[in-house]
N, C-alpha and C. Protein backbone atom coordinates (compact mmCIF):
# COMPACT_ATOMS: atom_id res chain seq x y z
N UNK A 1 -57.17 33.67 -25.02
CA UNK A 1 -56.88 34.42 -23.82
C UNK A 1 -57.29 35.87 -24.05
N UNK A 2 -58.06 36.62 -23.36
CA UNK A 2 -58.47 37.60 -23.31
C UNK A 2 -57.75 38.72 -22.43
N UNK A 3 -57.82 40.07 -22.99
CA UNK A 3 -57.40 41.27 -22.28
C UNK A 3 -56.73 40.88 -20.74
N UNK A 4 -58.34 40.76 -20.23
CA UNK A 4 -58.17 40.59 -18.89
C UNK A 4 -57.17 39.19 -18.46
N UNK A 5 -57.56 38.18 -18.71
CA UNK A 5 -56.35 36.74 -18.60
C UNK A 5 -54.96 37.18 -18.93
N UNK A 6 -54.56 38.17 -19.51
CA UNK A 6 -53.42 38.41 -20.26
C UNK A 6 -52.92 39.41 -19.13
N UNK A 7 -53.46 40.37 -18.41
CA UNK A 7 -53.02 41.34 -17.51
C UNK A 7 -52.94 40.58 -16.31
N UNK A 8 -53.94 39.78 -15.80
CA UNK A 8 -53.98 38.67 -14.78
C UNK A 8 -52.26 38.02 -14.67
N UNK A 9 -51.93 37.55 -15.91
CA UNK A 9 -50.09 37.03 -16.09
C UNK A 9 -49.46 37.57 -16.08
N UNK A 10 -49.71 39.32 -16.61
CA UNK A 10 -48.38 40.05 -16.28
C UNK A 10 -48.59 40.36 -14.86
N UNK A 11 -49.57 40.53 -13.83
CA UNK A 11 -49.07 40.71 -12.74
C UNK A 11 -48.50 40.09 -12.07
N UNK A 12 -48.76 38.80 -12.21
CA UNK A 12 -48.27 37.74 -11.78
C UNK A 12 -47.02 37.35 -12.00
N UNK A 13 -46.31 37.56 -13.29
CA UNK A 13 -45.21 38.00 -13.91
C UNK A 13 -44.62 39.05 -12.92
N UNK A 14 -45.17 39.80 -12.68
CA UNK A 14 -44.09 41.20 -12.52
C UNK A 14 -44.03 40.81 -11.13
N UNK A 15 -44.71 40.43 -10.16
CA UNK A 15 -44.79 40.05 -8.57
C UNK A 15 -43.18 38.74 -8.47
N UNK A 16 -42.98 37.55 -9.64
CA UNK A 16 -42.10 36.80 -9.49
C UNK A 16 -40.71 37.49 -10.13
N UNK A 17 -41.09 38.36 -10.71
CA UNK A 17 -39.82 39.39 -10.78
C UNK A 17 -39.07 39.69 -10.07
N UNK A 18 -40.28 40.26 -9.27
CA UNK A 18 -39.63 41.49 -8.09
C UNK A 18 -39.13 40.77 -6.79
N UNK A 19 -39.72 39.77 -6.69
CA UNK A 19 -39.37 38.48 -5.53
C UNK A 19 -37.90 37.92 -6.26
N UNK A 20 -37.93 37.69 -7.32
CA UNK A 20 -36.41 37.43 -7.48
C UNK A 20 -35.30 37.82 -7.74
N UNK A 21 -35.73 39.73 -8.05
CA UNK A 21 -34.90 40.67 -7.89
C UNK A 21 -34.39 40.76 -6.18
N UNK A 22 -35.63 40.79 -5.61
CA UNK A 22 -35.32 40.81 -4.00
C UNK A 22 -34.51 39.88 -4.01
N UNK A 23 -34.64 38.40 -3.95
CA UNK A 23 -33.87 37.41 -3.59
C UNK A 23 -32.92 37.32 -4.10
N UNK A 24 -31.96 37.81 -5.14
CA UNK A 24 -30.59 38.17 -5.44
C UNK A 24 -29.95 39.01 -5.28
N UNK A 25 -30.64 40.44 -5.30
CA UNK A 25 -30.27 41.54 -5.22
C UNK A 25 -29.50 41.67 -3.48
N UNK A 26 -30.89 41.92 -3.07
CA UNK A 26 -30.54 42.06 -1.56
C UNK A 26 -29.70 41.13 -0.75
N UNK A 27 -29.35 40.73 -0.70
CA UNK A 27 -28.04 39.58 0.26
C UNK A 27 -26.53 39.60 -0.15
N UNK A 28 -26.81 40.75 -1.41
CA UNK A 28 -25.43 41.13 -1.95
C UNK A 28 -25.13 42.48 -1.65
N UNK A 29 -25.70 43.69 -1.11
CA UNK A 29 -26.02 45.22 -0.56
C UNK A 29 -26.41 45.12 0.58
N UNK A 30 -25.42 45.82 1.74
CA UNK A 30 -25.36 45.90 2.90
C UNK A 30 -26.75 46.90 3.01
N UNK A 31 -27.93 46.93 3.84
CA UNK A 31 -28.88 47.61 4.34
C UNK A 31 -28.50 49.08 4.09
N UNK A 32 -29.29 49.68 3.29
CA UNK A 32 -28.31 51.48 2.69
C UNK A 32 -29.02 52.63 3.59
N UNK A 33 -28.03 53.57 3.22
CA UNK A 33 -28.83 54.68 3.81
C UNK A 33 -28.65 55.86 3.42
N UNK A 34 -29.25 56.79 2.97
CA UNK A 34 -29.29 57.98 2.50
C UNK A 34 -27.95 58.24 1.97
N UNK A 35 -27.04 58.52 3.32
CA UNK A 35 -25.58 58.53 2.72
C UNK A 35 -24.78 57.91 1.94
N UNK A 36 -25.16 56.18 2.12
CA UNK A 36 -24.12 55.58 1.97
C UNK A 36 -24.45 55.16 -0.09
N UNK A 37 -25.57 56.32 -0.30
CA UNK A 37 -25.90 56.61 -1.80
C UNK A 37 -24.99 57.67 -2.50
N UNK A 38 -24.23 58.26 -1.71
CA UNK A 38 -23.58 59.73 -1.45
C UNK A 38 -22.18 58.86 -2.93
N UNK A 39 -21.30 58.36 -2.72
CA UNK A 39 -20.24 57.44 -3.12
C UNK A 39 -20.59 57.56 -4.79
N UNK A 40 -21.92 56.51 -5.16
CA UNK A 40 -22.61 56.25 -6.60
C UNK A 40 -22.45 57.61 -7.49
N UNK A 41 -23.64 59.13 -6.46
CA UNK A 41 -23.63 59.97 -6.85
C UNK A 41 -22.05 60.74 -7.47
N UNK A 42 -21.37 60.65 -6.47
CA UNK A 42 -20.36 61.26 -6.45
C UNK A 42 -19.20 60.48 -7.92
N UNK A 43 -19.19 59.84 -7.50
CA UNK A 43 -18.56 58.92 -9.03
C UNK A 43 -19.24 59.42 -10.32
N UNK A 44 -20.57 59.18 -10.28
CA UNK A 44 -21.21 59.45 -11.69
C UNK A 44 -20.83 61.38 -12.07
N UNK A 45 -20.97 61.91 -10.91
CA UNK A 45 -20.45 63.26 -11.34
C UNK A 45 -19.36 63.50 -11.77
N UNK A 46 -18.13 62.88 -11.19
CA UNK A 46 -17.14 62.99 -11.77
C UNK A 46 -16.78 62.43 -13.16
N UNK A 47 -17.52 61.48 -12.74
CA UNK A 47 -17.15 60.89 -14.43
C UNK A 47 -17.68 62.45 -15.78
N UNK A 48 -19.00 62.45 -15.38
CA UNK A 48 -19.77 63.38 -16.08
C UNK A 48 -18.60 64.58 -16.11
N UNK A 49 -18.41 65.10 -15.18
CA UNK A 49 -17.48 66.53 -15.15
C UNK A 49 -16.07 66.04 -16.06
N UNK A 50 -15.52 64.55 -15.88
CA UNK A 50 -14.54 64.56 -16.79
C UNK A 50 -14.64 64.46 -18.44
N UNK A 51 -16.21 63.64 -18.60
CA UNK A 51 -16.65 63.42 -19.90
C UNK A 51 -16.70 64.71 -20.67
N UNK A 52 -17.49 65.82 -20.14
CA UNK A 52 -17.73 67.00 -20.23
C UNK A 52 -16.64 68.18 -20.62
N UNK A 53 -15.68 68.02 -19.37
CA UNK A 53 -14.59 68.93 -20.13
C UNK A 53 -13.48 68.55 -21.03
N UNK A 54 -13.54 67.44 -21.30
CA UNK A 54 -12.97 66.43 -22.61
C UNK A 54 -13.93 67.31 -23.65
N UNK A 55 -14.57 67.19 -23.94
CA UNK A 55 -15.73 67.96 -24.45
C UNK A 55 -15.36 69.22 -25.13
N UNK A 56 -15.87 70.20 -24.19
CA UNK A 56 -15.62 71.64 -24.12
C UNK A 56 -13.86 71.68 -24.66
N UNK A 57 -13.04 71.08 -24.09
CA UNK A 57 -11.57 71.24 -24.28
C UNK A 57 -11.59 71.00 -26.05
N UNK A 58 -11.83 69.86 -26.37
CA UNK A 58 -11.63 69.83 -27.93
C UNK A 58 -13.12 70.79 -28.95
N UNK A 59 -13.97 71.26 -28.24
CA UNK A 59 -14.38 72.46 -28.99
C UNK A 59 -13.80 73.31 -28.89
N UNK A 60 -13.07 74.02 -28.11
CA UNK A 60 -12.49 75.13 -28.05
C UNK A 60 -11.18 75.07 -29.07
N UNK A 61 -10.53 73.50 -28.86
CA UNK A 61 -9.34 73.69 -29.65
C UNK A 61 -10.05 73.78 -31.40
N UNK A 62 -10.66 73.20 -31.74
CA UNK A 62 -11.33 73.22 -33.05
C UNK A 62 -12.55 74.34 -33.32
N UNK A 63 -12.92 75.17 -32.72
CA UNK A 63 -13.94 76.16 -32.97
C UNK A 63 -13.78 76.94 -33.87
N UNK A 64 -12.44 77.08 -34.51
CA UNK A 64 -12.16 78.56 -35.23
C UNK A 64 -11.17 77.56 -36.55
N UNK A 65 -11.21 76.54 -36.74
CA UNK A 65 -10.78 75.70 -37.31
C UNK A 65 -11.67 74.60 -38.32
N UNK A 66 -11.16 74.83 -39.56
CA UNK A 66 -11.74 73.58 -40.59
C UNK A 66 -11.48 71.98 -39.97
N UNK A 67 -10.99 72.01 -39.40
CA UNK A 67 -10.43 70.47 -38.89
C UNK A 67 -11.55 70.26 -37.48
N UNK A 68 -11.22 69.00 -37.34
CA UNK A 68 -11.71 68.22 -36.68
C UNK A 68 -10.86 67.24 -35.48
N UNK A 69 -11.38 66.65 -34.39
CA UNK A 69 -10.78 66.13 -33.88
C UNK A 69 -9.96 64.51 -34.61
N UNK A 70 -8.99 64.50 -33.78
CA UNK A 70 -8.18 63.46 -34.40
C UNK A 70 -9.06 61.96 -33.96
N UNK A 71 -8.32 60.93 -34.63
CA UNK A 71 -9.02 59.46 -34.15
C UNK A 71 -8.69 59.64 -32.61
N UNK A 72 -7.62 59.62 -32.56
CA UNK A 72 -7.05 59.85 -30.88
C UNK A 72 -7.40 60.37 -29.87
N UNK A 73 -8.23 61.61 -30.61
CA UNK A 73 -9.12 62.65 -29.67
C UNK A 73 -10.52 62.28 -29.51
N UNK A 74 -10.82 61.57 -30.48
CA UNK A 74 -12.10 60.96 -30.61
C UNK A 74 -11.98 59.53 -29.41
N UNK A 75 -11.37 58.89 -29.81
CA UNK A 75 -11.17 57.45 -29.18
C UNK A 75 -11.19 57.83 -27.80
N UNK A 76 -10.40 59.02 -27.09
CA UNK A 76 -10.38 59.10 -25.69
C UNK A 76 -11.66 59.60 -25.34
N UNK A 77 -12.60 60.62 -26.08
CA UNK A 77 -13.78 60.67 -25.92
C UNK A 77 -14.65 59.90 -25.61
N UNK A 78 -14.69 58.94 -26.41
CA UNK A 78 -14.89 57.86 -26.21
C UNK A 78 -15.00 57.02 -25.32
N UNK A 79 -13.77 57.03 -24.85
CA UNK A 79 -13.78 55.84 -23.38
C UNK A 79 -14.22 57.03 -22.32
N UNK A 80 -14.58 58.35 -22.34
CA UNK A 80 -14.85 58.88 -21.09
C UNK A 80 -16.55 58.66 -21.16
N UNK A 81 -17.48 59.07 -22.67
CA UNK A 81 -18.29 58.54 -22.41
C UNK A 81 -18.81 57.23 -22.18
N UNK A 82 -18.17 56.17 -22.98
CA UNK A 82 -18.64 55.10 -22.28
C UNK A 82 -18.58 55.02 -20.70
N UNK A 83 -17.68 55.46 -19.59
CA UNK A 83 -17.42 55.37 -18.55
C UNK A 83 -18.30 56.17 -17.81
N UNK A 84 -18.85 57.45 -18.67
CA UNK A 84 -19.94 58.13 -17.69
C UNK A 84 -21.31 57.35 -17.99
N UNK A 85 -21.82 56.61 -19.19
CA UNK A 85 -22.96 56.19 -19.62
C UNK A 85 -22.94 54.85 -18.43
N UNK A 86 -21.91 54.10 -18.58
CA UNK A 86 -22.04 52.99 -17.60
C UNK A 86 -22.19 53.20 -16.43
N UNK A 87 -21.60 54.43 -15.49
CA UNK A 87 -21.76 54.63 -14.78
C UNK A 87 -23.41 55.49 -14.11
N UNK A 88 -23.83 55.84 -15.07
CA UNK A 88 -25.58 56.68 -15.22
C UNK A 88 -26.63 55.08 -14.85
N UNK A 89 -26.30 54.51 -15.94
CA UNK A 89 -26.70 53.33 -15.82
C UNK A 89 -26.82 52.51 -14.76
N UNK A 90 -26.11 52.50 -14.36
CA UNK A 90 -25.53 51.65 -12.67
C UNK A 90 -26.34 52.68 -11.77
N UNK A 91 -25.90 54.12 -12.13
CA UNK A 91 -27.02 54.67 -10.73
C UNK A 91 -28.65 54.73 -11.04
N UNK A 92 -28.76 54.61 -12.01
CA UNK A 92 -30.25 54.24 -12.20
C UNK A 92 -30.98 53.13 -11.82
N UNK A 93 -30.04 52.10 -12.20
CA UNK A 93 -29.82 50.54 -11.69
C UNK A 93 -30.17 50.48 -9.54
N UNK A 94 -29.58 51.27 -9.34
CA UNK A 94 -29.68 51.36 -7.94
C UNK A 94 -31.12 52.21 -7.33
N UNK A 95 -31.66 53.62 -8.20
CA UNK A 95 -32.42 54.24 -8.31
C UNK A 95 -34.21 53.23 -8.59
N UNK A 96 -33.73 52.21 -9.60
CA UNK A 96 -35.17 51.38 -9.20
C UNK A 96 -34.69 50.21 -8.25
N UNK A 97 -34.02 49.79 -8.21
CA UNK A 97 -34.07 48.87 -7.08
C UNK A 97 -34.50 49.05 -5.82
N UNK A 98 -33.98 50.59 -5.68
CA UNK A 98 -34.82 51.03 -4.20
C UNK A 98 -36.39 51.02 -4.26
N UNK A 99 -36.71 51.88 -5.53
CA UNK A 99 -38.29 52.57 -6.02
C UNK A 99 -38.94 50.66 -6.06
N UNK A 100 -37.91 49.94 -6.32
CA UNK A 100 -39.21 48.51 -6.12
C UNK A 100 -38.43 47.73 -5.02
N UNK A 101 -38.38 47.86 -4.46
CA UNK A 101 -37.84 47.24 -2.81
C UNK A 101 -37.04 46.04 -2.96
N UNK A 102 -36.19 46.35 -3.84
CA UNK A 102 -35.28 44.78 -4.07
C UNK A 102 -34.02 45.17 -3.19
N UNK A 103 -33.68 45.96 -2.26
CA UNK A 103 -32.75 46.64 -1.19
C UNK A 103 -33.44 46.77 -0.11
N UNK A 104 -32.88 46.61 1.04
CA UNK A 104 -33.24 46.73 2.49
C UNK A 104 -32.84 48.73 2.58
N UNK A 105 -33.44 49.33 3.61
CA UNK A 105 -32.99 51.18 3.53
C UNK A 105 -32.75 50.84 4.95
N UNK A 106 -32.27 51.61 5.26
CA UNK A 106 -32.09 52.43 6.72
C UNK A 106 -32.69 53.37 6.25
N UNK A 107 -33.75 53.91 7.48
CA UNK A 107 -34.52 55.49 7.07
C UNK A 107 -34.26 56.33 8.17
């Protein structure tokens, strides 16, 4: 199989992708619209703004200090980033689904 035979399958590949991204995706997401993207955004920021000053809060308490944060302080860190990463994820998740038409828009 040559170069060309080999790119010939991935398009062909990537076309039954996107047809079966469409065909699962979409019948589960009400037809969207600009706004109704507003919700995703807004979650992922907050998460971010809470991940963040979790953050800043335990540098400040440890800045002038040999010590370090506790397991405890760490662990809650923790679950805020996992909660903002999952949540980045998910809006990115939504971010190509639009960019490859596996969602219906209202424009």
């Amino acid at each position: 199989m040559d170069d060309k035979d080999i790119n010939r399958l991935l398009l062909q590949f990537d076309r039954i992708l996107r047809q079966a991204n469409r065909e699962h995706i979409n019948p589960e997401i009400e037809e969207l619209a600009v706004e109704d993207l507003k919700p995703i955004a807004n979650l992922v920021a907050k998460s971010r703004a809470v991940y963040l000053k979790e953050l800043y809060t335990l540098s400040k308490k440890y800045d002038e200090s040999d010590a370090f944060p506790s397991a405890e302080e760490l662990k809650r860190l923790k679950v805020l980033r996992t909660r903002f990463l999952e949540l980045a994820e998910g809006s990115k998740s939504f971010e190509v689904s639009i960019q490859r038409g596996y969602l219906d828009l209202k424009l």
